[in-house]
C-alpha atoms as a PDB file:
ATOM      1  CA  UNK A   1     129.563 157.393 198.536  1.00  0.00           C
ATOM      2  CA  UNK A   2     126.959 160.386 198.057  1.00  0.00           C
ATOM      3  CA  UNK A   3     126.084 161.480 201.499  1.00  0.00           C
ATOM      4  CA  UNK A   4     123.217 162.748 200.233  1.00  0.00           C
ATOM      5  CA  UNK A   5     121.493 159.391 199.545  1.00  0.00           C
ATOM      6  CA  UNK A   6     123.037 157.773 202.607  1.00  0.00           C
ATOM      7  CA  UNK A   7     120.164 158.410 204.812  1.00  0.00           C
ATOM      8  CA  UNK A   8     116.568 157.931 204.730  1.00  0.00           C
ATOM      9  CA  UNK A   9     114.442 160.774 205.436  1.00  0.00           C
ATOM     10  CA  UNK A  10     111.075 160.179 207.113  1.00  0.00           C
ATOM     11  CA  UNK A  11     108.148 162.406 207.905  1.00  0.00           C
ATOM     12  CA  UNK A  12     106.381 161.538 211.363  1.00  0.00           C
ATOM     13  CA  UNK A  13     103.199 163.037 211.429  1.00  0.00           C
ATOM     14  CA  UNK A  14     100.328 163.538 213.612  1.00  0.00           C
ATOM     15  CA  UNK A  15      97.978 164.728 216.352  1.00  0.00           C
ATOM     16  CA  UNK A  16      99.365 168.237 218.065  1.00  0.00           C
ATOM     17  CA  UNK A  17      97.821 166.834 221.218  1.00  0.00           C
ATOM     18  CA  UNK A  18      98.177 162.807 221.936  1.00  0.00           C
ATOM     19  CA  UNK A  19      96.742 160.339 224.220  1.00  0.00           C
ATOM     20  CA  UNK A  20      99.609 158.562 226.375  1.00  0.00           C
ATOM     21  CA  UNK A  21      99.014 155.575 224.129  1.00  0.00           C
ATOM     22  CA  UNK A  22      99.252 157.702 220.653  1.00  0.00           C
ATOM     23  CA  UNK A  23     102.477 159.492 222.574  1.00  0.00           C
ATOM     24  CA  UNK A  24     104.179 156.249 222.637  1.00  0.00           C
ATOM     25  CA  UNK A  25     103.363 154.411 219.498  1.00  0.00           C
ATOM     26  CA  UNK A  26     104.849 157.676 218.042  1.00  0.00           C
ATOM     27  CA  UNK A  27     108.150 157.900 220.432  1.00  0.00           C
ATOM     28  CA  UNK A  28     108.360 153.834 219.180  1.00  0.00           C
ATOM     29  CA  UNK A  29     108.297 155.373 215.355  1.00  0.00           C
ATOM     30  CA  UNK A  30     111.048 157.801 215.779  1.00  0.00           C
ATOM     31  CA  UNK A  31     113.302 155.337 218.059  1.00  0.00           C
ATOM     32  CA  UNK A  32     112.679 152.710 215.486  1.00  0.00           C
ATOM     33  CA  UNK A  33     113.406 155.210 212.705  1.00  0.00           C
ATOM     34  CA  UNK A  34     116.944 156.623 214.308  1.00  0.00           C
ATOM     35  CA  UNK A  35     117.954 152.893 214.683  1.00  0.00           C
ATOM     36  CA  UNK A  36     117.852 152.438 210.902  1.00  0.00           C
ATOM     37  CA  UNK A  37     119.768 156.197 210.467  1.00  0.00           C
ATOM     38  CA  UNK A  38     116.902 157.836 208.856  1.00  0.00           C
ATOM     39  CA  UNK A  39     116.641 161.246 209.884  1.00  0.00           C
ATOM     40  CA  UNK A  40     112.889 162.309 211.240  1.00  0.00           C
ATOM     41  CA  UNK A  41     111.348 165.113 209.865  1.00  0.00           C
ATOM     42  CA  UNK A  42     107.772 166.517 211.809  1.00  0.00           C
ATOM     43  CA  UNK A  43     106.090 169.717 212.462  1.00  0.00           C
ATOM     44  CA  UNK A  44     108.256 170.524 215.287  1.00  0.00           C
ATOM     45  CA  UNK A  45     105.544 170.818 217.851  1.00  0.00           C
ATOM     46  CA  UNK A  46     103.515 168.749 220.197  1.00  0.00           C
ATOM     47  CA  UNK A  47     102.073 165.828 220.732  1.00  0.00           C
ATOM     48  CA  UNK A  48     103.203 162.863 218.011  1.00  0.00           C
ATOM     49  CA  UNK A  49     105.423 165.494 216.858  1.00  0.00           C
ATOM     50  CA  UNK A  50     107.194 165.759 220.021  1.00  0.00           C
ATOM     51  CA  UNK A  51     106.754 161.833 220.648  1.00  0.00           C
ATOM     52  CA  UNK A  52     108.747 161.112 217.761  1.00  0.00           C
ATOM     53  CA  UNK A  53     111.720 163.438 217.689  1.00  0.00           C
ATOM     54  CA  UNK A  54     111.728 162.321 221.559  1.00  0.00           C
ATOM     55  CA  UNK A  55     112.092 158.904 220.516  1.00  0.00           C
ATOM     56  CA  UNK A  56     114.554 159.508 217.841  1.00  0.00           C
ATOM     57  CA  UNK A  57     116.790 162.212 219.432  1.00  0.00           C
ATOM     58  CA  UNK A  58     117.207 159.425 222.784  1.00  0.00           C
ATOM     59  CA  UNK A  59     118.226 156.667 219.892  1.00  0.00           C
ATOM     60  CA  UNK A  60     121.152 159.045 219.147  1.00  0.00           C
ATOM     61  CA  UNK A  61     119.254 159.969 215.846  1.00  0.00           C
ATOM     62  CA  UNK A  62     118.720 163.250 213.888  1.00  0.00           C
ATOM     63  CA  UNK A  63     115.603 165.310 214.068  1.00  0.00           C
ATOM     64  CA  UNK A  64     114.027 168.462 212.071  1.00  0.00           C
ATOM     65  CA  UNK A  65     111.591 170.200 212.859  1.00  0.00           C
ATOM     66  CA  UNK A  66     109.614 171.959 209.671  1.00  0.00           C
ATOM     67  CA  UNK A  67     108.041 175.157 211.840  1.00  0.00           C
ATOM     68  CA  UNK A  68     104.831 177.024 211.403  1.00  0.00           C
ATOM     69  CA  UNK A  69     105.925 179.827 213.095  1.00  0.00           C
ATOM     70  CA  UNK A  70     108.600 182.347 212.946  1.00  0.00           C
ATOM     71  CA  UNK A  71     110.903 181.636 216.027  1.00  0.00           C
ATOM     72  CA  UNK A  72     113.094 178.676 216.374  1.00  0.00           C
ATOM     73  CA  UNK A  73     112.150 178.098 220.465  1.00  0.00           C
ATOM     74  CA  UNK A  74     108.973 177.119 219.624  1.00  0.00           C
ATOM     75  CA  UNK A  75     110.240 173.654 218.277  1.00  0.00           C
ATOM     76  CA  UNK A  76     109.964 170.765 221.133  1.00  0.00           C
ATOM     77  CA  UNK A  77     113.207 170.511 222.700  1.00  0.00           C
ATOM     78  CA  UNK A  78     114.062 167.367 220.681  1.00  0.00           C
ATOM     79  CA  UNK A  79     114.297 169.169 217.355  1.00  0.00           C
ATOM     80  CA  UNK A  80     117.983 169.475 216.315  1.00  0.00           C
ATOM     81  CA  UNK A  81     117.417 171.488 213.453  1.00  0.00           C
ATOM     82  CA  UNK A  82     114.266 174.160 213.313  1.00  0.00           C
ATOM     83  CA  UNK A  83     113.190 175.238 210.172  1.00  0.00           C
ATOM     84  CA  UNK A  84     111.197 178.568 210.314  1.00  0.00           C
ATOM     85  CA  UNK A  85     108.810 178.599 208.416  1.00  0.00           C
ATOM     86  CA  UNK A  86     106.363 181.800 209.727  1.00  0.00           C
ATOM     87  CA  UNK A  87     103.997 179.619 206.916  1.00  0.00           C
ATOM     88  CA  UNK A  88     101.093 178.177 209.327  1.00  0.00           C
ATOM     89  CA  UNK A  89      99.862 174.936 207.582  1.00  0.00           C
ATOM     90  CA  UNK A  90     101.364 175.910 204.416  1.00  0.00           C
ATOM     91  CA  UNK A  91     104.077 174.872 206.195  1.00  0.00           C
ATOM     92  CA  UNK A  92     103.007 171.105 205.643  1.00  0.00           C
ATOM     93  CA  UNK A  93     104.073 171.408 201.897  1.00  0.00           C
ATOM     94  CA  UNK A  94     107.533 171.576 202.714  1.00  0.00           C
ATOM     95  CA  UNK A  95     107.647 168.870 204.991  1.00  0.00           C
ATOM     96  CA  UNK A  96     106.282 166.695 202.859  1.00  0.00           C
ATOM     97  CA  UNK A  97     108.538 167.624 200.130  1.00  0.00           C
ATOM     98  CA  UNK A  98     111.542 167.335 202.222  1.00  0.00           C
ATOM     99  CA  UNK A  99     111.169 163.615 202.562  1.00  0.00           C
ATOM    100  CA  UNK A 100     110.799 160.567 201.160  1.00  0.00           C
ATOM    101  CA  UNK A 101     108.326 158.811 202.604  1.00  0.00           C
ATOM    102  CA  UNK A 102     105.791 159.437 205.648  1.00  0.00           C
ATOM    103  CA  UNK A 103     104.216 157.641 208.605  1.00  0.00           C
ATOM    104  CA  UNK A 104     101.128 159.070 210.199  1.00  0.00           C
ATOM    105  CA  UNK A 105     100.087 158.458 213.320  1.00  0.00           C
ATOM    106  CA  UNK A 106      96.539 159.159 214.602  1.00  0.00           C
ATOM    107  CA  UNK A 107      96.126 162.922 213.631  1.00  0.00           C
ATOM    108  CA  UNK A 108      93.328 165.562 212.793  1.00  0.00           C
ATOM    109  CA  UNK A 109      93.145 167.670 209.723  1.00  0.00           C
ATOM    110  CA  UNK A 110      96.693 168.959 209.708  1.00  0.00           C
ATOM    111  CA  UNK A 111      97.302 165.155 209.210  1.00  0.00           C
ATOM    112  CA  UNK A 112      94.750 164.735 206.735  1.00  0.00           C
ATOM    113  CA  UNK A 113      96.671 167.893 204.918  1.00  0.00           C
ATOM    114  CA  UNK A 114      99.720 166.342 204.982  1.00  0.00           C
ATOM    115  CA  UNK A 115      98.664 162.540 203.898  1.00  0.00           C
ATOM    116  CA  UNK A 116      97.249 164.236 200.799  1.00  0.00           C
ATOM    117  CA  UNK A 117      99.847 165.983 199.817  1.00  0.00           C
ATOM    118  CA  UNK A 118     102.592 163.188 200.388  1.00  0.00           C
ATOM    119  CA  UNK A 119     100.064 161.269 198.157  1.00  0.00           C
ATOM    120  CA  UNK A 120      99.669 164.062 195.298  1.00  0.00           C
ATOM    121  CA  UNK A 121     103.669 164.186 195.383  1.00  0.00           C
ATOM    122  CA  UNK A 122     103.545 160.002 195.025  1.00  0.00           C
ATOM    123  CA  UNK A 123     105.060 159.891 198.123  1.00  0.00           C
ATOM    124  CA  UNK A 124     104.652 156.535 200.102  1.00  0.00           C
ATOM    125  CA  UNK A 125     102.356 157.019 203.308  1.00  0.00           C
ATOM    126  CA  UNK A 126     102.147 154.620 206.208  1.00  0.00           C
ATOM    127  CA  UNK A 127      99.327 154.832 208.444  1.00  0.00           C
ATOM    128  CA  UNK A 128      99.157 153.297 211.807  1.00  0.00           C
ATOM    129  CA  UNK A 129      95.726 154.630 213.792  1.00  0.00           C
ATOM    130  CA  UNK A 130      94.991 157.486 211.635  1.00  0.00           C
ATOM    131  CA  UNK A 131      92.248 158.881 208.970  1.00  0.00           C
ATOM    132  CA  UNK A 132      90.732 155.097 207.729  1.00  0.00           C
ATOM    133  CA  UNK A 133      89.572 154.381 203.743  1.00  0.00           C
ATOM    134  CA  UNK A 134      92.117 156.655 201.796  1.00  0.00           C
ATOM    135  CA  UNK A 135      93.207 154.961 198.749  1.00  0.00           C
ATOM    136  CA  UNK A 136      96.981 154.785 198.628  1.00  0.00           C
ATOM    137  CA  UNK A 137      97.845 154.720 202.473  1.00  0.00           C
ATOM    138  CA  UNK A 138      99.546 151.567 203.578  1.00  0.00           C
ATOM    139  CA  UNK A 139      97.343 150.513 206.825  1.00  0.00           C
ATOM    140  CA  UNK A 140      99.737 149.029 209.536  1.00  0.00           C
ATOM    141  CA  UNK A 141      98.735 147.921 213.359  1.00  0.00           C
ATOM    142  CA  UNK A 142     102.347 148.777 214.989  1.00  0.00           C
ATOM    143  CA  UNK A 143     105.090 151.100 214.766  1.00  0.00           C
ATOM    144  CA  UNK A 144     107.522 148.243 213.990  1.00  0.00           C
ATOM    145  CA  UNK A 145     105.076 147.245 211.204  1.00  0.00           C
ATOM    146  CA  UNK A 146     105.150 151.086 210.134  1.00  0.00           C
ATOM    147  CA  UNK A 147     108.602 151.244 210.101  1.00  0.00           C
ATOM    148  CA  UNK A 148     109.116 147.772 208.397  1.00  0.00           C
ATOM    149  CA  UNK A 149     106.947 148.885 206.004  1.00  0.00           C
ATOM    150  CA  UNK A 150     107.981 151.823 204.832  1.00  0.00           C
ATOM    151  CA  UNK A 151     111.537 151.043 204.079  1.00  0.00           C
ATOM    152  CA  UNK A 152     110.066 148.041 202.321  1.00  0.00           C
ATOM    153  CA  UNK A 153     108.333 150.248 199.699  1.00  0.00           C
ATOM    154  CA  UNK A 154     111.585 152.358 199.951  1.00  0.00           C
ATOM    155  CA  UNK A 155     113.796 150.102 198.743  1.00  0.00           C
ATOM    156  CA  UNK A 156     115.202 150.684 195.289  1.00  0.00           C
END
């Protein structure tokens, strides 16, 4: 088998600063994600970032964390593996790259960075409460629906 292909990786992205109902729609994403073995990628900060690689490091899953800065204890402590960057935002190309697919939840304009750029790369994006109208984003009212969906398009 070729380990490299054995797991699904997933970019969670979002707000740097979430609402208690945003937090846990994206802690539901990452738990969701870690129970199908796909390793979450995010920013490595706070808010949905955190949520996420929260919710996926306490499903026993693997998290990275792609870092705008240029030490590795800025990550959240959920982040297994840092990767510093010292890029800012730039930093958003190469988590987008890094994965195959992406689910956005809420978000500002670091989000609407990253959506565009997963869809310039024809990477699939998921979108559960974030930027509305963008042609090419999946629209989805739960994390489970997120989820669902995303290995859907996934699938070989």
């Amino acid at each position: 088998m070729d380990l490299r292909n054995s797991r699904r990786r997933v970019a969670v992205i979002g707000t740097g600063i979430a609402n208690p109902e945003v937090y846990e729609m994206a802690y539901e994403v990452g738990r969701l994600l870690a129970e199908r073995r796909a390793i979450v990628y995010c920013g490595g900060l706070g808010g949905v970032m955190e949520a996420a690689a929260k919710g996926a490091f306490e499903a026993g899953g693997l998290t990275v964390g792609i870092l705008p800065g240029n030490k590795a204890e800025e990550a959240n402590p959920y982040i297994q593996i840092p990767v510093v960057t010292d890029m800012g935002h730039a930093r958003n190309v190469i988590l987008v790259r890094s994965v195959e697919g992406v689910i956005a939840v809420a978000g500002g304009y670091g989000t609407l960075s990253e959506i565009a750029l997963a869809l310039k790369m024809w990477k699939p994006v998921v979108g559960l409460r974030t930027w509305p109208g963008i042609e090419g984003v999946t629209y989805v009212e739960t994390p489970e629906e997120a989820v669902e969906r995303l290995f859907r398009i996934l699938e070989p």
